[in-house]
PDB file of N, CA and C in Angstrom:
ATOM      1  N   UNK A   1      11.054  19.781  -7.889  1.00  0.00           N
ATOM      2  CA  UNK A   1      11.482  18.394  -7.792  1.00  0.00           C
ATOM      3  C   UNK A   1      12.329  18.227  -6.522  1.00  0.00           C
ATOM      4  N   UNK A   2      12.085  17.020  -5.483  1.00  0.00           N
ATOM      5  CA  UNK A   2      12.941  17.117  -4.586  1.00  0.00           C
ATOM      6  C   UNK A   2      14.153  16.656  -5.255  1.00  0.00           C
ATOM      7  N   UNK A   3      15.074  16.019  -3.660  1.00  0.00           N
ATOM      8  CA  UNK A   3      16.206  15.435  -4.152  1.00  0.00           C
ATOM      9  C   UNK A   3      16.375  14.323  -4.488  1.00  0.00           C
ATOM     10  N   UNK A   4      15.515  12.944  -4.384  1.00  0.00           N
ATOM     11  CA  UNK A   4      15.073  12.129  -4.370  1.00  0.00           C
ATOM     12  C   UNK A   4      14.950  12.033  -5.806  1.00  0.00           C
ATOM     13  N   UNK A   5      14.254  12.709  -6.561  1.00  0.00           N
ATOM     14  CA  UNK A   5      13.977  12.785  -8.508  1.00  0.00           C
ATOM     15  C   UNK A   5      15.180  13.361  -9.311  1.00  0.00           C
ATOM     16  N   UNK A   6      16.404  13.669  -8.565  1.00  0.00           N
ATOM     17  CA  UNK A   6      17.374  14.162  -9.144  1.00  0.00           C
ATOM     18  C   UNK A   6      18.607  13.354  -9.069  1.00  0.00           C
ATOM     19  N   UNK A   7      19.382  12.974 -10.143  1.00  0.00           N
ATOM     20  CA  UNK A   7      20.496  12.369  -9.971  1.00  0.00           C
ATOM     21  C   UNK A   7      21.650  13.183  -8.995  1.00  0.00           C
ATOM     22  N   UNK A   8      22.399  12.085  -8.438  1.00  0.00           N
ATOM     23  CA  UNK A   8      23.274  12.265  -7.548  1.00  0.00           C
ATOM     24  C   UNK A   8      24.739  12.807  -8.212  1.00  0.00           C
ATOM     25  N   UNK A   9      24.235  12.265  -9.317  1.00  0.00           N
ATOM     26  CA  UNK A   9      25.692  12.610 -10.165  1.00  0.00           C
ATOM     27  C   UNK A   9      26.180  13.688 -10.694  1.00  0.00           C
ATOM     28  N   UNK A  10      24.830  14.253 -11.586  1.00  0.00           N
ATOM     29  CA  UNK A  10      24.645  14.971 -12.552  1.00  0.00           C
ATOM     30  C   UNK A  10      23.313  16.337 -12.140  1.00  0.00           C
ATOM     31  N   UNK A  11      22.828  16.064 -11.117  1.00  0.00           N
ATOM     32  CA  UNK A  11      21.557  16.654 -10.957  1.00  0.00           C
ATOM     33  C   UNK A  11      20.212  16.446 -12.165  1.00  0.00           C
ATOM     34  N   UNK A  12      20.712  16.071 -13.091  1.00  0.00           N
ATOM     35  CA  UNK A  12      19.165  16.003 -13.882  1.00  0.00           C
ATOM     36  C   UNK A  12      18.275  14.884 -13.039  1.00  0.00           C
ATOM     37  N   UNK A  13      16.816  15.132 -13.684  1.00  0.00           N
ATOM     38  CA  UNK A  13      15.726  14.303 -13.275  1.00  0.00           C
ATOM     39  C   UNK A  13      16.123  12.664 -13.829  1.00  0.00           C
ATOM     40  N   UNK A  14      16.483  12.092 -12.853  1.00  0.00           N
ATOM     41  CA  UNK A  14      16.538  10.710 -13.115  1.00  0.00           C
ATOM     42  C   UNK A  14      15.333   9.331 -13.290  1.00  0.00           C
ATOM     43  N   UNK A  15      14.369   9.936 -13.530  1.00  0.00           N
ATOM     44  CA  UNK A  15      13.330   9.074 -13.795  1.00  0.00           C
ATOM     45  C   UNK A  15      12.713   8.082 -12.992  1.00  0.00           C
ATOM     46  N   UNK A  16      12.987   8.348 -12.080  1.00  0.00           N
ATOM     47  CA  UNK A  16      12.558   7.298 -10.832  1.00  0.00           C
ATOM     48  C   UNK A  16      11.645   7.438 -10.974  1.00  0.00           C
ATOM     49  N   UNK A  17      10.699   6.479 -10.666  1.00  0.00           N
ATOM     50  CA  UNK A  17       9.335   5.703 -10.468  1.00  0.00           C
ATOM     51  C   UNK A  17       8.828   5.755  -8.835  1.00  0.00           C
ATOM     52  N   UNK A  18       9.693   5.279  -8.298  1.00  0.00           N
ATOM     53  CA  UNK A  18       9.276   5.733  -6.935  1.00  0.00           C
ATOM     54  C   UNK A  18       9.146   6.611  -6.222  1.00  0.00           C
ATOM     55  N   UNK A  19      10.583   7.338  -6.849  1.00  0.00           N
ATOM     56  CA  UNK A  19      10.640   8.909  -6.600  1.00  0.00           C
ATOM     57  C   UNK A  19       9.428   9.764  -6.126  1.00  0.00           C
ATOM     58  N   UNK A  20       8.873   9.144  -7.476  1.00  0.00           N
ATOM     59  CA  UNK A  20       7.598  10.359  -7.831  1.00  0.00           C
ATOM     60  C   UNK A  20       6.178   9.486  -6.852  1.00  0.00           C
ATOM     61  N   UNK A  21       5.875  10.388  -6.237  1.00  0.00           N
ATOM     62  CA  UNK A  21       4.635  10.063  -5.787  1.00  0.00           C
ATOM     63  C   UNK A  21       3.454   9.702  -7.254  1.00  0.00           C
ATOM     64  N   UNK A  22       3.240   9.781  -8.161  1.00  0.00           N
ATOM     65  CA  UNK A  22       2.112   9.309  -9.485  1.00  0.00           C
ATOM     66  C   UNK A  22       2.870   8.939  -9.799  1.00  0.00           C
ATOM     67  N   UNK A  23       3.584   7.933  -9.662  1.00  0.00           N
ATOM     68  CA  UNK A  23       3.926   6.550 -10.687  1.00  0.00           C
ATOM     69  C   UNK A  23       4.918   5.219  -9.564  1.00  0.00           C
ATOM     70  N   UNK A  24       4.737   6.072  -7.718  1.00  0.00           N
ATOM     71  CA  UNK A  24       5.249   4.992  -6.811  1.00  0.00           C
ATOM     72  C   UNK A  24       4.976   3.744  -6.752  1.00  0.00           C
ATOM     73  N   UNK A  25       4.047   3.501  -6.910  1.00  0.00           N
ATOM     74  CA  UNK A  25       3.221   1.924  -7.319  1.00  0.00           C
ATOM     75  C   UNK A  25       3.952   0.911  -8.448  1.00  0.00           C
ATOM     76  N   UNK A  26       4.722   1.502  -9.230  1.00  0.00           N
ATOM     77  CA  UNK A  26       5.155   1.056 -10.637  1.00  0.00           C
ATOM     78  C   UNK A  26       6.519   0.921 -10.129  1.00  0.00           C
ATOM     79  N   UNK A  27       7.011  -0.418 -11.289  1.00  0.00           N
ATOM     80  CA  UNK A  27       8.450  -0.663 -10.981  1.00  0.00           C
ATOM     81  C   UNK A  27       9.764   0.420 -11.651  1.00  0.00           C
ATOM     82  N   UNK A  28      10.604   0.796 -10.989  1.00  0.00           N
ATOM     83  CA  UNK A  28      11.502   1.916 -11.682  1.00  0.00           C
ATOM     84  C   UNK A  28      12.127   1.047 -12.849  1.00  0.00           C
ATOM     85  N   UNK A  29      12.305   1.887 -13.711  1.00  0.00           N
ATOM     86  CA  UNK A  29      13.593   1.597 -14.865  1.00  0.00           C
ATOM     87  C   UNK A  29      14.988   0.858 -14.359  1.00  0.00           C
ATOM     88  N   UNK A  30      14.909   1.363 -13.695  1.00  0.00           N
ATOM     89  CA  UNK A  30      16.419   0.624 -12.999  1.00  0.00           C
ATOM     90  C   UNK A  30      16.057  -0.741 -12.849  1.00  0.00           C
ATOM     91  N   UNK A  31      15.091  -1.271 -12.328  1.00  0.00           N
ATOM     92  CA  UNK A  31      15.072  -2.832 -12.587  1.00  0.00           C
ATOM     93  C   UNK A  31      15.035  -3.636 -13.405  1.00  0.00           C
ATOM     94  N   UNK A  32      15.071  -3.038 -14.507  1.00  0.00           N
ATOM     95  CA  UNK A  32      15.203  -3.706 -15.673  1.00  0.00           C
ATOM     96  C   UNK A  32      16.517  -3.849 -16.022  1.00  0.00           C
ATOM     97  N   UNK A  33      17.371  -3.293 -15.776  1.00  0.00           N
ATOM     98  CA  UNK A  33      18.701  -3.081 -16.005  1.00  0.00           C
ATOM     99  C   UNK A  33      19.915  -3.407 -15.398  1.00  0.00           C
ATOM    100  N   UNK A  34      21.377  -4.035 -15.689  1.00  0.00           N
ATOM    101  CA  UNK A  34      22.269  -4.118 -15.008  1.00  0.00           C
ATOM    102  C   UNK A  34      23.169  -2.544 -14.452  1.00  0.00           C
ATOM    103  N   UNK A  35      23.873  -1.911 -13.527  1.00  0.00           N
ATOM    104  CA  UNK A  35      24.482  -1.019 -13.105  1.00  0.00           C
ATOM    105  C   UNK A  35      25.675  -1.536 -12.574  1.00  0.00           C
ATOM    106  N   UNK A  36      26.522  -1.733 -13.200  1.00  0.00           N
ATOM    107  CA  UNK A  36      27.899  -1.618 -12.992  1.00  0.00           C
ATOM    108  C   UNK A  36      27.944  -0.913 -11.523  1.00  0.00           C
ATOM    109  N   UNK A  37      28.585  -2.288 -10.121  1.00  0.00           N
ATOM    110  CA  UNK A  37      28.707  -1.155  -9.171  1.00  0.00           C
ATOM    111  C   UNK A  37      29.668  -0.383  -8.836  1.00  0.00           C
ATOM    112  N   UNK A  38      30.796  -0.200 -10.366  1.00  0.00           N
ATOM    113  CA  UNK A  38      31.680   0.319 -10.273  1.00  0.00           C
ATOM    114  C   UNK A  38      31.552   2.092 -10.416  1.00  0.00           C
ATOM    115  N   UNK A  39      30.391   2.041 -11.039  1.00  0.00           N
ATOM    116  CA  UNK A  39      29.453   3.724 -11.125  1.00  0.00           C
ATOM    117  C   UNK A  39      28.691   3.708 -10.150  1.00  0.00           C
ATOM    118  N   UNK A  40      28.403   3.014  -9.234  1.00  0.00           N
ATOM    119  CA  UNK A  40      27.736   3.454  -7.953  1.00  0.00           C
ATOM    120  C   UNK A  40      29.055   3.928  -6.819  1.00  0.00           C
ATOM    121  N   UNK A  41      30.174   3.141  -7.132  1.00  0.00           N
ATOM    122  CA  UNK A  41      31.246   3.124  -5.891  1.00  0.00           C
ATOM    123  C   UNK A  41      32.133   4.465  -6.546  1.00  0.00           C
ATOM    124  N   UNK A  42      31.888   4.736  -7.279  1.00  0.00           N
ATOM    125  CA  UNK A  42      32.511   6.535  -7.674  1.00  0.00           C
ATOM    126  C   UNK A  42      31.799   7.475  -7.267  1.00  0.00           C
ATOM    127  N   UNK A  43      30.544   7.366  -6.602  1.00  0.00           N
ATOM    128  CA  UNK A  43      29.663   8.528  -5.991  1.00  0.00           C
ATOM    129  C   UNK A  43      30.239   8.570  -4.512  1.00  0.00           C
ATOM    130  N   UNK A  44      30.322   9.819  -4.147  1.00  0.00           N
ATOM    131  CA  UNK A  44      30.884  10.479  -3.132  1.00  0.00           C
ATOM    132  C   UNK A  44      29.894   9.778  -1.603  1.00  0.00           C
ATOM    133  N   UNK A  45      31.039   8.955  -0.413  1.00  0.00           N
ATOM    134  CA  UNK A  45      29.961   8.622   0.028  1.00  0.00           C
ATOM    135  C   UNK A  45      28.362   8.897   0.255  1.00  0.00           C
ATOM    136  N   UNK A  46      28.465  10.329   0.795  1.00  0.00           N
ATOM    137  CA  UNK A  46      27.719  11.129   0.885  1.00  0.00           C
ATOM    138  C   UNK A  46      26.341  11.456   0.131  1.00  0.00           C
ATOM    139  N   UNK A  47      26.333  11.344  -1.635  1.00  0.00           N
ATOM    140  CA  UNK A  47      25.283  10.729  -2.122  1.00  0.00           C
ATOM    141  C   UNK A  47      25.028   9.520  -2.526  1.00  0.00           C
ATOM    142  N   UNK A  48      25.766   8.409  -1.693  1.00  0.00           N
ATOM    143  CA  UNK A  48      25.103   6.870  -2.291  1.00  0.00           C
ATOM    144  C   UNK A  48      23.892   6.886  -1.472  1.00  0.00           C
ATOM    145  N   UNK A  49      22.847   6.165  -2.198  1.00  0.00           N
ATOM    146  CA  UNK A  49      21.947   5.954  -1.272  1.00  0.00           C
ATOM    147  C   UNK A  49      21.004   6.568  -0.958  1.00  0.00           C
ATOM    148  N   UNK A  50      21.043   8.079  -1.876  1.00  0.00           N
ATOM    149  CA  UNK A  50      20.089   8.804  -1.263  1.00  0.00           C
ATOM    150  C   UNK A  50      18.981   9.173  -2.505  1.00  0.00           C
ATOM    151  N   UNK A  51      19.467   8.846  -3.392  1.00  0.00           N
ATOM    152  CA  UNK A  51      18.079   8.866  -4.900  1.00  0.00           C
ATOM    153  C   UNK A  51      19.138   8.126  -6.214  1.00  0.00           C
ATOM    154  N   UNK A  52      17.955   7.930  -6.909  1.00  0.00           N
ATOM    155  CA  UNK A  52      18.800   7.331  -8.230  1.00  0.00           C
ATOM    156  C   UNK A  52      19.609   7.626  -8.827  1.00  0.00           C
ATOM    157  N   UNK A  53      20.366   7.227  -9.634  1.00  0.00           N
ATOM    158  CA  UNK A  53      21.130   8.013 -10.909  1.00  0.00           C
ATOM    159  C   UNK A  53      20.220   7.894 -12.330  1.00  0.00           C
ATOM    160  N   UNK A  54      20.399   8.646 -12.956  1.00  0.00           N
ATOM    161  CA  UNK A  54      19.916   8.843 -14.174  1.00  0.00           C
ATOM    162  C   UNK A  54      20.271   7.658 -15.271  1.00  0.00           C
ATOM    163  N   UNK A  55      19.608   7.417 -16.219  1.00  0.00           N
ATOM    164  CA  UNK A  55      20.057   6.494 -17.145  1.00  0.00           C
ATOM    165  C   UNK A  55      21.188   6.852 -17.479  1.00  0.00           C
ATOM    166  N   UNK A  56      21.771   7.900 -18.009  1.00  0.00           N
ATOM    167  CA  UNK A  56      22.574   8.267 -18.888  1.00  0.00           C
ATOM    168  C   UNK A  56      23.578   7.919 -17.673  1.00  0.00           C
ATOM    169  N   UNK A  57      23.898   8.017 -16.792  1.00  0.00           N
ATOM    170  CA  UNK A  57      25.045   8.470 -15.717  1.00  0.00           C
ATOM    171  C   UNK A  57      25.041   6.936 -14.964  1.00  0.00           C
ATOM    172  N   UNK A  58      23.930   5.760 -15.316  1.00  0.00           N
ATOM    173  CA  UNK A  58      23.621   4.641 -14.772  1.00  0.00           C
ATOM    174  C   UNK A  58      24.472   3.805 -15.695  1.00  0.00           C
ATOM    175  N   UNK A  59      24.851   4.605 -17.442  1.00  0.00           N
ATOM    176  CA  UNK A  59      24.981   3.368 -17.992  1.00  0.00           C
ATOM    177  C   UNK A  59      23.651   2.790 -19.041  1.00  0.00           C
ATOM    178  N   UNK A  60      23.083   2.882 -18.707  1.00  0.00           N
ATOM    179  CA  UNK A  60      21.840   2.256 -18.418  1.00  0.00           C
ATOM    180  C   UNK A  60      21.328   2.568 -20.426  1.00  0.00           C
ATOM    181  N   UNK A  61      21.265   3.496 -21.097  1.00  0.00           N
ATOM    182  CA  UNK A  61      20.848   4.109 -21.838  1.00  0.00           C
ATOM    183  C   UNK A  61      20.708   2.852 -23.222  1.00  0.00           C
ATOM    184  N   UNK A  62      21.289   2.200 -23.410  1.00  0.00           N
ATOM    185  CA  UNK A  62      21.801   1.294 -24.766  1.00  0.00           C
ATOM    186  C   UNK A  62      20.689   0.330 -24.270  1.00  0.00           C
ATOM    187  N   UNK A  63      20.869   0.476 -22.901  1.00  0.00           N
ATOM    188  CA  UNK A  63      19.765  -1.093 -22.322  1.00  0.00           C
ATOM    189  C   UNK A  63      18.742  -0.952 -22.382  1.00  0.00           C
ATOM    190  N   UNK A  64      18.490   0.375 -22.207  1.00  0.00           N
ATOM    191  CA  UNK A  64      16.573   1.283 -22.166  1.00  0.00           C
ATOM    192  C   UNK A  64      16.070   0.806 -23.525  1.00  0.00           C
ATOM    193  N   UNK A  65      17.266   1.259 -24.304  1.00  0.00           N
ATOM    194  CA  UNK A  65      16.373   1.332 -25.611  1.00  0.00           C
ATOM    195  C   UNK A  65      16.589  -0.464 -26.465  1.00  0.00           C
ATOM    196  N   UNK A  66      17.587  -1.241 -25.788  1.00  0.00           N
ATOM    197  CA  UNK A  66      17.135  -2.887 -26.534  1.00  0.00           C
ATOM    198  C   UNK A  66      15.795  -3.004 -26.066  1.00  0.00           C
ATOM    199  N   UNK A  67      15.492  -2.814 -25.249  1.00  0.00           N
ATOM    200  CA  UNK A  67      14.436  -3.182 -24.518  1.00  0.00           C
ATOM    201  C   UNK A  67      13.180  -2.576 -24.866  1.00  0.00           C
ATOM    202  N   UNK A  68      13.136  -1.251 -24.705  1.00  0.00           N
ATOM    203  CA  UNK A  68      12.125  -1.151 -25.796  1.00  0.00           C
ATOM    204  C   UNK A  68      12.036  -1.454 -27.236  1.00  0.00           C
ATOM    205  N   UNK A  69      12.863  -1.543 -27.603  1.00  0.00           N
ATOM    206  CA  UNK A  69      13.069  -2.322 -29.451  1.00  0.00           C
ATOM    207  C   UNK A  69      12.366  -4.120 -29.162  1.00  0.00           C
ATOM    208  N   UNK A  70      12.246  -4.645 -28.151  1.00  0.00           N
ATOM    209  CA  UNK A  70      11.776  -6.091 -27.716  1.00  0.00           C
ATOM    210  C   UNK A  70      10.231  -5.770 -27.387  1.00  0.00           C
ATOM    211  N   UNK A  71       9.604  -5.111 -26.760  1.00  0.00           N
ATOM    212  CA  UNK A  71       8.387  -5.049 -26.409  1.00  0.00           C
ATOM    213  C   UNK A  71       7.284  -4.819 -27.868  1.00  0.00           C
ATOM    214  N   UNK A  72       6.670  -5.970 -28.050  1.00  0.00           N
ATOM    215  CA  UNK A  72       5.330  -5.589 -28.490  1.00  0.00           C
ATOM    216  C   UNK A  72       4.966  -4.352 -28.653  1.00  0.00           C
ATOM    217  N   UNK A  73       4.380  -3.896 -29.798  1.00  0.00           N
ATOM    218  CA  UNK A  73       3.447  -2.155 -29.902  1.00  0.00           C
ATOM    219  C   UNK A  73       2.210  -2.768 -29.120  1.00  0.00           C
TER     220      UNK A  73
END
């Protein structure tokens, strides 16, 4: 995995969509979602900017799953 598929925060695979060359075409998870840019402005200049953060480390996690609880089977 490059660095690009790995969170900045935490190093796990952050799920990017673009990241990944087989699934660049598709919109990332992150757009579905609000991110506090108060968890972006705690990353060391140095990795803002340079790949996603992970749901879990985005925040993001409570929102993933209303959201899938809303979508149609």
């Amino acid at each position: 995995m490059n660095d690009s598929q790995r969170c900045p925060a935490c190093g796990a695979a952050n799920q990017c969509a673009l990241a990944d060359p087989r699934s660049a075409t598709q919109a990332c998870w992150c757009f579905s979602v609000s991110i506090d840019s108060a968890v972006l402005e705690a990353l060391p200049d140095e990795l803002r900017n340079k790949a996603c953060l992970c749901p879990r480390c985005a925040a993001a996690d409570e929102q993933l799953k209303a959201a899938d609880q809303r979508q149609p089977l």
